[in-house]
PDB file of N, CA and C in Angstrom:
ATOM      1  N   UNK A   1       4.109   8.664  -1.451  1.00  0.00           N
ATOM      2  CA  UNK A   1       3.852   7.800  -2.583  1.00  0.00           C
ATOM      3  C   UNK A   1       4.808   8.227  -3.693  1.00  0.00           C
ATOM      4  N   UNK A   2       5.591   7.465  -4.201  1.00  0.00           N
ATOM      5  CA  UNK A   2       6.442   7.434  -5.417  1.00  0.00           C
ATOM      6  C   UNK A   2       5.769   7.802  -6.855  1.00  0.00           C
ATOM      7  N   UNK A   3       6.344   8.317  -7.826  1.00  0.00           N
ATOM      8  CA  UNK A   3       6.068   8.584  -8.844  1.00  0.00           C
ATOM      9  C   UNK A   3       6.145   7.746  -9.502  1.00  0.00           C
ATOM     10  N   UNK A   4       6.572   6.234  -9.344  1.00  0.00           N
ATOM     11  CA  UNK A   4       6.150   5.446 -10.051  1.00  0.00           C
ATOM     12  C   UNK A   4       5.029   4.580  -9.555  1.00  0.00           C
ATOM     13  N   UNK A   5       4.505   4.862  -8.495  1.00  0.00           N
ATOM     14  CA  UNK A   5       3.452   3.988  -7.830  1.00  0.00           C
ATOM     15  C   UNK A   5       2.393   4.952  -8.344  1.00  0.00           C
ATOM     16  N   UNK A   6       2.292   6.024  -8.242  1.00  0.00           N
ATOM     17  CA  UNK A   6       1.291   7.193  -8.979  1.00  0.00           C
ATOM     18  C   UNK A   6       1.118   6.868 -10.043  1.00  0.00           C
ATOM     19  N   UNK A   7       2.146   6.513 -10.877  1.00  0.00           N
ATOM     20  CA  UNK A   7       1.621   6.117 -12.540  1.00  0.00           C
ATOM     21  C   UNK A   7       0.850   4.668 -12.469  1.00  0.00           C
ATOM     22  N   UNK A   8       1.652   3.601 -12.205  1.00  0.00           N
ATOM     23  CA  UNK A   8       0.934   2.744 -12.305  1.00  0.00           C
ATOM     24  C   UNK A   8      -0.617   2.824 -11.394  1.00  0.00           C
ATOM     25  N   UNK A   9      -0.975   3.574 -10.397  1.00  0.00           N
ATOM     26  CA  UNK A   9      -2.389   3.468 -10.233  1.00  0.00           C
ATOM     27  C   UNK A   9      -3.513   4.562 -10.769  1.00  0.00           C
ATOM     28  N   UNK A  10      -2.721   5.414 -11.370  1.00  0.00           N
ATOM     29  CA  UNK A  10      -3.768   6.349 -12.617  1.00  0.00           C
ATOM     30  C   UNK A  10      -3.655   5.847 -13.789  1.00  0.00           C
ATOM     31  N   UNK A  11      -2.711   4.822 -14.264  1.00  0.00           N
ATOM     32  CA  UNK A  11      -3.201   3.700 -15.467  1.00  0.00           C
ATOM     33  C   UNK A  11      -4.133   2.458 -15.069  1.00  0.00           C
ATOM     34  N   UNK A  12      -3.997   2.122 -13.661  1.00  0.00           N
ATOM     35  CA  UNK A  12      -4.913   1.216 -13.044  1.00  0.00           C
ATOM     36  C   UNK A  12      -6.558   1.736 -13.423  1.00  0.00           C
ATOM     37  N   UNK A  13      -6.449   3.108 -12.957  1.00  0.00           N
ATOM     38  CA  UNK A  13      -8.054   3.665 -12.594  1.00  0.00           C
ATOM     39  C   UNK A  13      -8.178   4.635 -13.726  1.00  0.00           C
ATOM     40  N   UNK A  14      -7.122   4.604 -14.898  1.00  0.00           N
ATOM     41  CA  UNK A  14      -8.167   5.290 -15.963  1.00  0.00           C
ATOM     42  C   UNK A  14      -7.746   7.029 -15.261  1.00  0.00           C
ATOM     43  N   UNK A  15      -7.204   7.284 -14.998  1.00  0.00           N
ATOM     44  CA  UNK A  15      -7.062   8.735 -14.064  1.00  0.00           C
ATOM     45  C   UNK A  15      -5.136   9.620 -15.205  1.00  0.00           C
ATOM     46  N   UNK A  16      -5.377  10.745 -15.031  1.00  0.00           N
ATOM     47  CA  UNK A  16      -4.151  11.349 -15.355  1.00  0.00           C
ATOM     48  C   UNK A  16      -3.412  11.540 -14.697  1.00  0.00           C
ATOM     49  N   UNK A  17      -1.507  10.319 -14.804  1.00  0.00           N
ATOM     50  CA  UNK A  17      -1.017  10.480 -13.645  1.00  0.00           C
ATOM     51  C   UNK A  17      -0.566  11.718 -13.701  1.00  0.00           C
ATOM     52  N   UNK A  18      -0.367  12.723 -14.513  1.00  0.00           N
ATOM     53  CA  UNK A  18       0.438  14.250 -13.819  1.00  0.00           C
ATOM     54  C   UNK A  18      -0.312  14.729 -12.739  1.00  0.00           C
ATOM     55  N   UNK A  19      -2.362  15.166 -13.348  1.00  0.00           N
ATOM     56  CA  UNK A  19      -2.513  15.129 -12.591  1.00  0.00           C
ATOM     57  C   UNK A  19      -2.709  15.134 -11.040  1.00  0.00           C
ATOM     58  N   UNK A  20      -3.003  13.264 -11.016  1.00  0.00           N
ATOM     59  CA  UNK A  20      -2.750  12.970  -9.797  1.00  0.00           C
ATOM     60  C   UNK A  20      -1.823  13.356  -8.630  1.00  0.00           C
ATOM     61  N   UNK A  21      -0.775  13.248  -9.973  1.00  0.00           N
ATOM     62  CA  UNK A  21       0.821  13.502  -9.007  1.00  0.00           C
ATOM     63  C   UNK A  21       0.635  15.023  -8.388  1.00  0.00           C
ATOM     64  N   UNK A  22       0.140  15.873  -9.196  1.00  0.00           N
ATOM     65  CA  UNK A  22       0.299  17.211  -8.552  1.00  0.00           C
ATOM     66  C   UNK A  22      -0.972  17.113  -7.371  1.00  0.00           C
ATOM     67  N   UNK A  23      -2.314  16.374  -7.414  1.00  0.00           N
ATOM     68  CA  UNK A  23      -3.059  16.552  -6.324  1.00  0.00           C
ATOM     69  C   UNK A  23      -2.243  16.179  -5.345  1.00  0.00           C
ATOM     70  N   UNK A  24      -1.729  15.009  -5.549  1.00  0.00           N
ATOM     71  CA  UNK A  24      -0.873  14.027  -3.917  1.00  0.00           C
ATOM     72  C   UNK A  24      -0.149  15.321  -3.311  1.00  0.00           C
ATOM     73  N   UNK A  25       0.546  15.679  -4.578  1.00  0.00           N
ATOM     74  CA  UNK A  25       1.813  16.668  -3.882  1.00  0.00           C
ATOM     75  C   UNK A  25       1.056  18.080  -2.350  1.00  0.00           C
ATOM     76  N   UNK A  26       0.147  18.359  -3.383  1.00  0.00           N
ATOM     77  CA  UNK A  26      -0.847  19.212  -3.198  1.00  0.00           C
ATOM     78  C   UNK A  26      -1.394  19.183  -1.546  1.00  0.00           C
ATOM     79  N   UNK A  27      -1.897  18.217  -1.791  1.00  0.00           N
ATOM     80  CA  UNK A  27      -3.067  17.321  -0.709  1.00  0.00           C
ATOM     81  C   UNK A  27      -2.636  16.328   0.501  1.00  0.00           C
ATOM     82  N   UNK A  28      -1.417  16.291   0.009  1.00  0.00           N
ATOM     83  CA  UNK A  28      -0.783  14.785   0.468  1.00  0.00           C
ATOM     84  C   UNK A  28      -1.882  13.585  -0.310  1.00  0.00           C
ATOM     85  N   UNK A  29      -1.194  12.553   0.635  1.00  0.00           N
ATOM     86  CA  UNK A  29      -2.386  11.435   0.110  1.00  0.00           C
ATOM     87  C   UNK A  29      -3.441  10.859   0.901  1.00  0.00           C
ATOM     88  N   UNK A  30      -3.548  10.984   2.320  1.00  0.00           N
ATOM     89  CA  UNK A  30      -4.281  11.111   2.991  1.00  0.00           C
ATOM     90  C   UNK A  30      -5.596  12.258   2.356  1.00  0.00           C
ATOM     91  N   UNK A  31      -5.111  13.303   2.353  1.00  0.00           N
ATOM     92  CA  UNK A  31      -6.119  14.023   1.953  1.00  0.00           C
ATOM     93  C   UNK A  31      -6.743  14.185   0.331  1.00  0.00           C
ATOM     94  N   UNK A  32      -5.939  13.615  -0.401  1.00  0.00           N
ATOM     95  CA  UNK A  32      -6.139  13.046  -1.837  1.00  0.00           C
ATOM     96  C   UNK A  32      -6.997  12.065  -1.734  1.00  0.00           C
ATOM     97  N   UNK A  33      -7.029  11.450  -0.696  1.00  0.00           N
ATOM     98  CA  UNK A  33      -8.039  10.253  -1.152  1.00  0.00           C
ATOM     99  C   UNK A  33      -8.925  10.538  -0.045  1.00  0.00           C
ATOM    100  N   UNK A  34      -9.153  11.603   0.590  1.00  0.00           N
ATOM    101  CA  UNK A  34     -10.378  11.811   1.535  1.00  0.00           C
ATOM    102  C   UNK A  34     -11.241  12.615   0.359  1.00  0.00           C
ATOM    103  N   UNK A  35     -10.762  13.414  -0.677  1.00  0.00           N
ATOM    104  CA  UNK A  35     -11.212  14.092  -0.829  1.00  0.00           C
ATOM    105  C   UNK A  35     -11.392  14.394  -2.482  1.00  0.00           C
ATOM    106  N   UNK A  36     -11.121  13.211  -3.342  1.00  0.00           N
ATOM    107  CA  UNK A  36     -11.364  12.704  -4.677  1.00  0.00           C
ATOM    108  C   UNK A  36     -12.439  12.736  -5.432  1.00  0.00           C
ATOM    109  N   UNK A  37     -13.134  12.919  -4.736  1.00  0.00           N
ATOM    110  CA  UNK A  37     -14.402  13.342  -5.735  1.00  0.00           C
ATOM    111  C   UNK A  37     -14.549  14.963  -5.522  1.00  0.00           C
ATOM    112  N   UNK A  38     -13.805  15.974  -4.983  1.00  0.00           N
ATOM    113  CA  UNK A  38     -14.083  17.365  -5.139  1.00  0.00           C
ATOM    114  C   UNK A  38     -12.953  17.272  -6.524  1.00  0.00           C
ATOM    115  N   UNK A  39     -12.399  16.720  -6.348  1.00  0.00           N
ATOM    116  CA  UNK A  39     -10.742  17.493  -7.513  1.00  0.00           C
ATOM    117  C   UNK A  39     -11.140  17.128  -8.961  1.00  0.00           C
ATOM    118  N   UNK A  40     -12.209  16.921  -9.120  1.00  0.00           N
ATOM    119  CA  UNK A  40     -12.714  16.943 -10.271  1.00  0.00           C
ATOM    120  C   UNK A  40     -12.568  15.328 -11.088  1.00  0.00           C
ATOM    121  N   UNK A  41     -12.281  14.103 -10.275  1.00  0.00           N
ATOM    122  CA  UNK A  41     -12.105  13.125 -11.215  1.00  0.00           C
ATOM    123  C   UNK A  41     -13.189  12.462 -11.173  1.00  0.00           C
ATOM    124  N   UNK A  42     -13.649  12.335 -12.594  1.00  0.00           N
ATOM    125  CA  UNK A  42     -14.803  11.123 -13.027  1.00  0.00           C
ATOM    126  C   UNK A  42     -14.866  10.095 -12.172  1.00  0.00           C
ATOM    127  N   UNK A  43     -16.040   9.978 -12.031  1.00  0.00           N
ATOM    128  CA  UNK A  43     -17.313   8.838 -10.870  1.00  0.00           C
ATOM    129  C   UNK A  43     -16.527   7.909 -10.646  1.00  0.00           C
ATOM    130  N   UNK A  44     -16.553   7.215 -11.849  1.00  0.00           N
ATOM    131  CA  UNK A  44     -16.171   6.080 -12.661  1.00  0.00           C
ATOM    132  C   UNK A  44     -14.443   5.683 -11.702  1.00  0.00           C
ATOM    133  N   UNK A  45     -13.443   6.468 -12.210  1.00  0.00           N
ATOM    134  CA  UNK A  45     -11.778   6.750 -11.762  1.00  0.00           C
ATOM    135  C   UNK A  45     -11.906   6.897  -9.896  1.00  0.00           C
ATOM    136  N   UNK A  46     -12.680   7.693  -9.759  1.00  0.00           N
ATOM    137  CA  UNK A  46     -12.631   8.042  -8.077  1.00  0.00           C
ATOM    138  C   UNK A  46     -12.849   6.371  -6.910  1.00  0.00           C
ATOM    139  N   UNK A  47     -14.117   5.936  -8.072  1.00  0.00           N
ATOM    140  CA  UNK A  47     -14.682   4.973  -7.047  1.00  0.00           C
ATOM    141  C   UNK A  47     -13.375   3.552  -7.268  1.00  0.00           C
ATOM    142  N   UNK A  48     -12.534   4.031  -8.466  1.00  0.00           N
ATOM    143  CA  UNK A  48     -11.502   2.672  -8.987  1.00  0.00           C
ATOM    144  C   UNK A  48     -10.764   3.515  -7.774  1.00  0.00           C
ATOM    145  N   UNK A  49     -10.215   4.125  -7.536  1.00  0.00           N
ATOM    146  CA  UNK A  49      -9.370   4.898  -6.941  1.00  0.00           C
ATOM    147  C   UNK A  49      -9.094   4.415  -5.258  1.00  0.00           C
ATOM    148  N   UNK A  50     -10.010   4.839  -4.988  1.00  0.00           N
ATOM    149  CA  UNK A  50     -11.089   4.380  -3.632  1.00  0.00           C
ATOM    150  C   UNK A  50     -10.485   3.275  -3.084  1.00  0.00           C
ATOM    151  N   UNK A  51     -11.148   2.062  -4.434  1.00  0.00           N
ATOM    152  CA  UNK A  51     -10.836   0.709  -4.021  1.00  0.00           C
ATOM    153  C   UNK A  51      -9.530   0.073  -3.857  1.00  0.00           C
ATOM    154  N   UNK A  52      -8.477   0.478  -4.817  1.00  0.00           N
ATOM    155  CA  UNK A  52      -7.498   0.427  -4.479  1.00  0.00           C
ATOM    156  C   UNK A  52      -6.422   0.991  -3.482  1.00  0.00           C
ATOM    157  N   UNK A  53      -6.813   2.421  -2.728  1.00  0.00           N
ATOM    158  CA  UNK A  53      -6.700   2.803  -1.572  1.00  0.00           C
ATOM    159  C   UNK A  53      -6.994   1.642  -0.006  1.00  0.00           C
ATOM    160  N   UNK A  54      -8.409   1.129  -0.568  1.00  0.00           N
ATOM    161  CA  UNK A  54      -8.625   0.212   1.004  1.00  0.00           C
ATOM    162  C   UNK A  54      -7.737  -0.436   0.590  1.00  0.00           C
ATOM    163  N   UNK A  55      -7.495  -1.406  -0.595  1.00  0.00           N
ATOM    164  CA  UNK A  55      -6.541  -2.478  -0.683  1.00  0.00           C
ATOM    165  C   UNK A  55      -5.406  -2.438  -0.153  1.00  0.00           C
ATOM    166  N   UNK A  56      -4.642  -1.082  -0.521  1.00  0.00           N
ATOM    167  CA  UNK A  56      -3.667  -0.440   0.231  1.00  0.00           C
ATOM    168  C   UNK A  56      -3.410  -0.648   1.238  1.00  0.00           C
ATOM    169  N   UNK A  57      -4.735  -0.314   2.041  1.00  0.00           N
ATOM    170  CA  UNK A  57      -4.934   0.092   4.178  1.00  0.00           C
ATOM    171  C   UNK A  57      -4.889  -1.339   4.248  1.00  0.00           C
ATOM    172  N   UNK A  58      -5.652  -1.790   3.593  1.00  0.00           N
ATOM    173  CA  UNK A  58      -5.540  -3.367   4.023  1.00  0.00           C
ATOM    174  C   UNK A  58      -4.492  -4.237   4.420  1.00  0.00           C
ATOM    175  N   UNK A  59      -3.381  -3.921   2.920  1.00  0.00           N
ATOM    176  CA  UNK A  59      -2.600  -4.774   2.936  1.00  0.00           C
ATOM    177  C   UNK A  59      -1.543  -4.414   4.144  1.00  0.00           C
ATOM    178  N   UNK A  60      -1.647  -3.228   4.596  1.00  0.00           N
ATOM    179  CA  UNK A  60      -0.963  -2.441   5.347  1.00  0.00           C
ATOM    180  C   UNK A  60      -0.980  -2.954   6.640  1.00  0.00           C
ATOM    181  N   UNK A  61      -2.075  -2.899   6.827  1.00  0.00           N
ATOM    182  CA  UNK A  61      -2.723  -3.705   8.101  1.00  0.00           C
ATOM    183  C   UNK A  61      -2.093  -5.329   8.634  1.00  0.00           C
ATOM    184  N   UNK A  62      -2.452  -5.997   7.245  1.00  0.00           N
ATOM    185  CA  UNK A  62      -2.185  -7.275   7.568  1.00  0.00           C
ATOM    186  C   UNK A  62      -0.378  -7.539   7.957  1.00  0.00           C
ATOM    187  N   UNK A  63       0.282  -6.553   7.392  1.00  0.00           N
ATOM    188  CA  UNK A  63       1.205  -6.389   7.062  1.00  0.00           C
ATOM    189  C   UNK A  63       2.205  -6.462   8.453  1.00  0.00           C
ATOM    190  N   UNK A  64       1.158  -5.317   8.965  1.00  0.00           N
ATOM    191  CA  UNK A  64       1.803  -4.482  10.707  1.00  0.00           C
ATOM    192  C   UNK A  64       1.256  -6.016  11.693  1.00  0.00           C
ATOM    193  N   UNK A  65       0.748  -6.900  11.298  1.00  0.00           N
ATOM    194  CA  UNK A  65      -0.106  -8.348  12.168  1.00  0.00           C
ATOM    195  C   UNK A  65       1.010  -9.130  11.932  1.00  0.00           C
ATOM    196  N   UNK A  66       1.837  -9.028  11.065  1.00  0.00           N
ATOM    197  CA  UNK A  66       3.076 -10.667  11.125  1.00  0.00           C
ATOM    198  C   UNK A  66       4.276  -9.882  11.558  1.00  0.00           C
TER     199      UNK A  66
END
């Protein structure tokens, strides 16, 4: 994930992109988003977080179908 895709989705979800950026780095992003509610981010940011992750898999999905 790019550092500019990191910013724009910790301004999406209310989240701190440095932060973020250092969990991804950290965690990867697979495991950043398995594991978002230990790293300390508010209810609120995790569950925005979340949702835009499936959107992600989703679009990903439909993506790998055409």
């Amino acid at each position: 994930m790019d550092t500019n895709t990191i910013k724009e989705m910790a301004q999406i979800c209310g989240a701190d992109p440095e932060k973020m950026k250092q969990d991804i780095e950290k965690y990867g992003v697979r495991g950043f988003f398995a594991s978002i509610e230990l790293l300390g981010y508010p209810e609120s940011t995790a569950k925005k977080m979340k949702m835009v992750h499936d959107i992600l898999r989703s679009a990903e999905v439909m993506e790998d179908e055409v």
